[in-house]
C-alpha atoms as a PDB file:
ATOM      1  CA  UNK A   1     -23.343  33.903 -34.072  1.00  0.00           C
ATOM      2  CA  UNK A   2     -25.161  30.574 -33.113  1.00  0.00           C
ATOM      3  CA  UNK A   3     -22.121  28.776 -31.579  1.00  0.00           C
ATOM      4  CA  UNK A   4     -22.052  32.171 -28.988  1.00  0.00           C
ATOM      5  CA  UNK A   5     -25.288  31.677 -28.093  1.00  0.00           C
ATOM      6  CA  UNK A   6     -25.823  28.262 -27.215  1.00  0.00           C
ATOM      7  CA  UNK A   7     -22.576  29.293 -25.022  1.00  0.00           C
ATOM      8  CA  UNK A   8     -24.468  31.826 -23.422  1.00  0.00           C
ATOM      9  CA  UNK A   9     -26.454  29.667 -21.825  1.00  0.00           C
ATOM     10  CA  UNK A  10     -24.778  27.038 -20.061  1.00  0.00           C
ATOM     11  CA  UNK A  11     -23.745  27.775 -16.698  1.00  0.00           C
ATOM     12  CA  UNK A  12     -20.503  28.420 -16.225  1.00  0.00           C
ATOM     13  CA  UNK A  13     -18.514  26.471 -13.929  1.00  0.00           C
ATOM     14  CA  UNK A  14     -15.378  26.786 -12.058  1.00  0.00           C
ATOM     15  CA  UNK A  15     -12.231  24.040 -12.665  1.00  0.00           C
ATOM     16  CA  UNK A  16     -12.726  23.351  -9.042  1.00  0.00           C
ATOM     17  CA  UNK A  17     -16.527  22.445  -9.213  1.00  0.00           C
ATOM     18  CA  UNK A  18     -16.660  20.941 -12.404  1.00  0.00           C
ATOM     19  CA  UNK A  19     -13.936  18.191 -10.612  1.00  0.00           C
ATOM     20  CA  UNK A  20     -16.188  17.183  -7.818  1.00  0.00           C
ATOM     21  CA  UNK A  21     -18.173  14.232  -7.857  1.00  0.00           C
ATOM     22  CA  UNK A  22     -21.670  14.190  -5.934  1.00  0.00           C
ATOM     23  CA  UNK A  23     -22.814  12.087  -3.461  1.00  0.00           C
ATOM     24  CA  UNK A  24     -25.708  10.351  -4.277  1.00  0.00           C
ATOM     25  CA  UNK A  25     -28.327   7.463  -3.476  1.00  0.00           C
ATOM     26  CA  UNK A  26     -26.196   4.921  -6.031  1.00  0.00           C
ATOM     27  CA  UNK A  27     -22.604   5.465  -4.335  1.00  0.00           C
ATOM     28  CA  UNK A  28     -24.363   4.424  -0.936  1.00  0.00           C
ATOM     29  CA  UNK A  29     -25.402   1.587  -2.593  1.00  0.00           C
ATOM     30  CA  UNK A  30     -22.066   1.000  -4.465  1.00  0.00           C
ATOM     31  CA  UNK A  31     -20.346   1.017  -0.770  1.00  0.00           C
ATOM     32  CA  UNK A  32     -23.182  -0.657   1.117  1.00  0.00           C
ATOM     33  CA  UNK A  33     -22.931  -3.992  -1.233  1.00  0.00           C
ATOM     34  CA  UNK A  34     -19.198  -3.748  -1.884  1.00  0.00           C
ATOM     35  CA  UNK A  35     -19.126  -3.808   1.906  1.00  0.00           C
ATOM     36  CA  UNK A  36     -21.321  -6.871   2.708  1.00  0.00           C
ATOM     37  CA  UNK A  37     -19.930  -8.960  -0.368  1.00  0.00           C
ATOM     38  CA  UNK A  38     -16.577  -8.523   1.113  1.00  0.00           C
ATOM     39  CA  UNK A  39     -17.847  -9.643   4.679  1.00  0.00           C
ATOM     40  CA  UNK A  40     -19.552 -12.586   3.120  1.00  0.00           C
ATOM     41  CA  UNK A  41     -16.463 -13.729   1.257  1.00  0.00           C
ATOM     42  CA  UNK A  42     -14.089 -13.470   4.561  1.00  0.00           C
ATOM     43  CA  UNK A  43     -16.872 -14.991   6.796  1.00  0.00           C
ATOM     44  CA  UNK A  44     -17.175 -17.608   3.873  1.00  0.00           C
ATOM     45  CA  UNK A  45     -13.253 -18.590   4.239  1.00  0.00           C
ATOM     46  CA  UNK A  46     -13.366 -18.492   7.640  1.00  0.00           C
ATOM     47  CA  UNK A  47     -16.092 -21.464   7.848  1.00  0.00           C
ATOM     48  CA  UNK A  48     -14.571 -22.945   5.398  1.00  0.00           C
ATOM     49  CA  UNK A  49     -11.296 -23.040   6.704  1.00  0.00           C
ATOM     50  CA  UNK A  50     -12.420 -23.057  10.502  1.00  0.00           C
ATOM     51  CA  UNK A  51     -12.046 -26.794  11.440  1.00  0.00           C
ATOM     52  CA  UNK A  52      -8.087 -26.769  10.101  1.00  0.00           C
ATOM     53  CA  UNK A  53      -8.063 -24.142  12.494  1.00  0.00           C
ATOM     54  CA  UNK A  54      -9.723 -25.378  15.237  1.00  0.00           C
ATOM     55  CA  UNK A  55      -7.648 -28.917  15.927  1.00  0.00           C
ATOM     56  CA  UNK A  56      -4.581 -29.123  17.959  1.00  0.00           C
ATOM     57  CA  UNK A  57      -3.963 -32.209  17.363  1.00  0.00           C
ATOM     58  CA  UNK A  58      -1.169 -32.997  15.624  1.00  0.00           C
ATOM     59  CA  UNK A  59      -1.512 -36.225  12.953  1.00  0.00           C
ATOM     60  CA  UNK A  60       1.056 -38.985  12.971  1.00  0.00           C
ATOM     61  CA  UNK A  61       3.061 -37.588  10.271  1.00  0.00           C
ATOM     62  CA  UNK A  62       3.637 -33.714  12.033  1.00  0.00           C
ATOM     63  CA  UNK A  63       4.512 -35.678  14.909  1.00  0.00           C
ATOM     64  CA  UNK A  64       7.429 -37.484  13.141  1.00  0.00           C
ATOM     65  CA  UNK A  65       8.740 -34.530  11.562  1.00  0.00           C
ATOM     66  CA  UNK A  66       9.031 -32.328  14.669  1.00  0.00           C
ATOM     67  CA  UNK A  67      10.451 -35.833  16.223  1.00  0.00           C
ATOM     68  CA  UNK A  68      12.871 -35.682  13.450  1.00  0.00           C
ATOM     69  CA  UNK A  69      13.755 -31.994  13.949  1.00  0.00           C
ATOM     70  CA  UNK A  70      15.151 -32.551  17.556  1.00  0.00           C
ATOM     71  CA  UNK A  71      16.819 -35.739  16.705  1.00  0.00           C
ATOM     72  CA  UNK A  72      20.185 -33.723  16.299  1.00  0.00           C
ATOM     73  CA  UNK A  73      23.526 -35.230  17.835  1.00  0.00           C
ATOM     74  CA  UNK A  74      24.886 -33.417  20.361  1.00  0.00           C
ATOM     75  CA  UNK A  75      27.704 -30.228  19.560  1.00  0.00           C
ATOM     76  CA  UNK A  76      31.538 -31.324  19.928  1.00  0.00           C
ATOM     77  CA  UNK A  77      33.594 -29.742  22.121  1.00  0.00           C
ATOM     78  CA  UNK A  78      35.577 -26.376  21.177  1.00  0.00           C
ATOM     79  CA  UNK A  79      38.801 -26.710  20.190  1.00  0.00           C
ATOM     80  CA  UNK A  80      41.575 -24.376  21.921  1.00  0.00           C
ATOM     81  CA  UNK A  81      42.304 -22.710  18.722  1.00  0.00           C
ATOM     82  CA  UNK A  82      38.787 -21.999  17.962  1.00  0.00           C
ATOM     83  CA  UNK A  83      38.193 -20.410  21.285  1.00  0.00           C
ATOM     84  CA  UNK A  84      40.885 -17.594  21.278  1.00  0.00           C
ATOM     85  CA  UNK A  85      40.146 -14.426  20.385  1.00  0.00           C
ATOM     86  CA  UNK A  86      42.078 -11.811  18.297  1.00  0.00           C
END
């Protein structure tokens, strides 16, 4: 007879209630933080990151590699055969 009532008086919620999560003052500052750490971190990658990206200068070496790139010979002619179509 105990267990039915200490039953008695909790409140009695529905499945749909019980499953909802409140809003409160430590979620704001959950989201606020999360927020401004993740801001801090990109804005730290940037600056570091930021004078790579900044020069358009290429250095010796890039130079010689595109150089190297267009230093192709020229395409031979087509042959007849290769030119016919089915």
């Amino acid at each position: 007879m105990a267990i039915l009532s200490r039953e008695a008086r909790r409140p009695i919620l529905t499945a749909t209630r019980a499953r909802q999560g409140r809003w409160g003052q430590h979620v704001f500052w959950v989201l606020l933080f999360g927020t401004l750490l993740a801001a801090l971190g990109l804005f730290a990658a940037w600056t570091w990151k930021a004078p790579d990206l900044a020069g358009s200068e290429q250095t010796t070496a890039q130079r010689a590699a595109t150089a190297a790139t267009f230093d192709t010979p020229a395409p031979t002619s087509p042959t007849p055969a290769a030119s016919t179509a089915p």
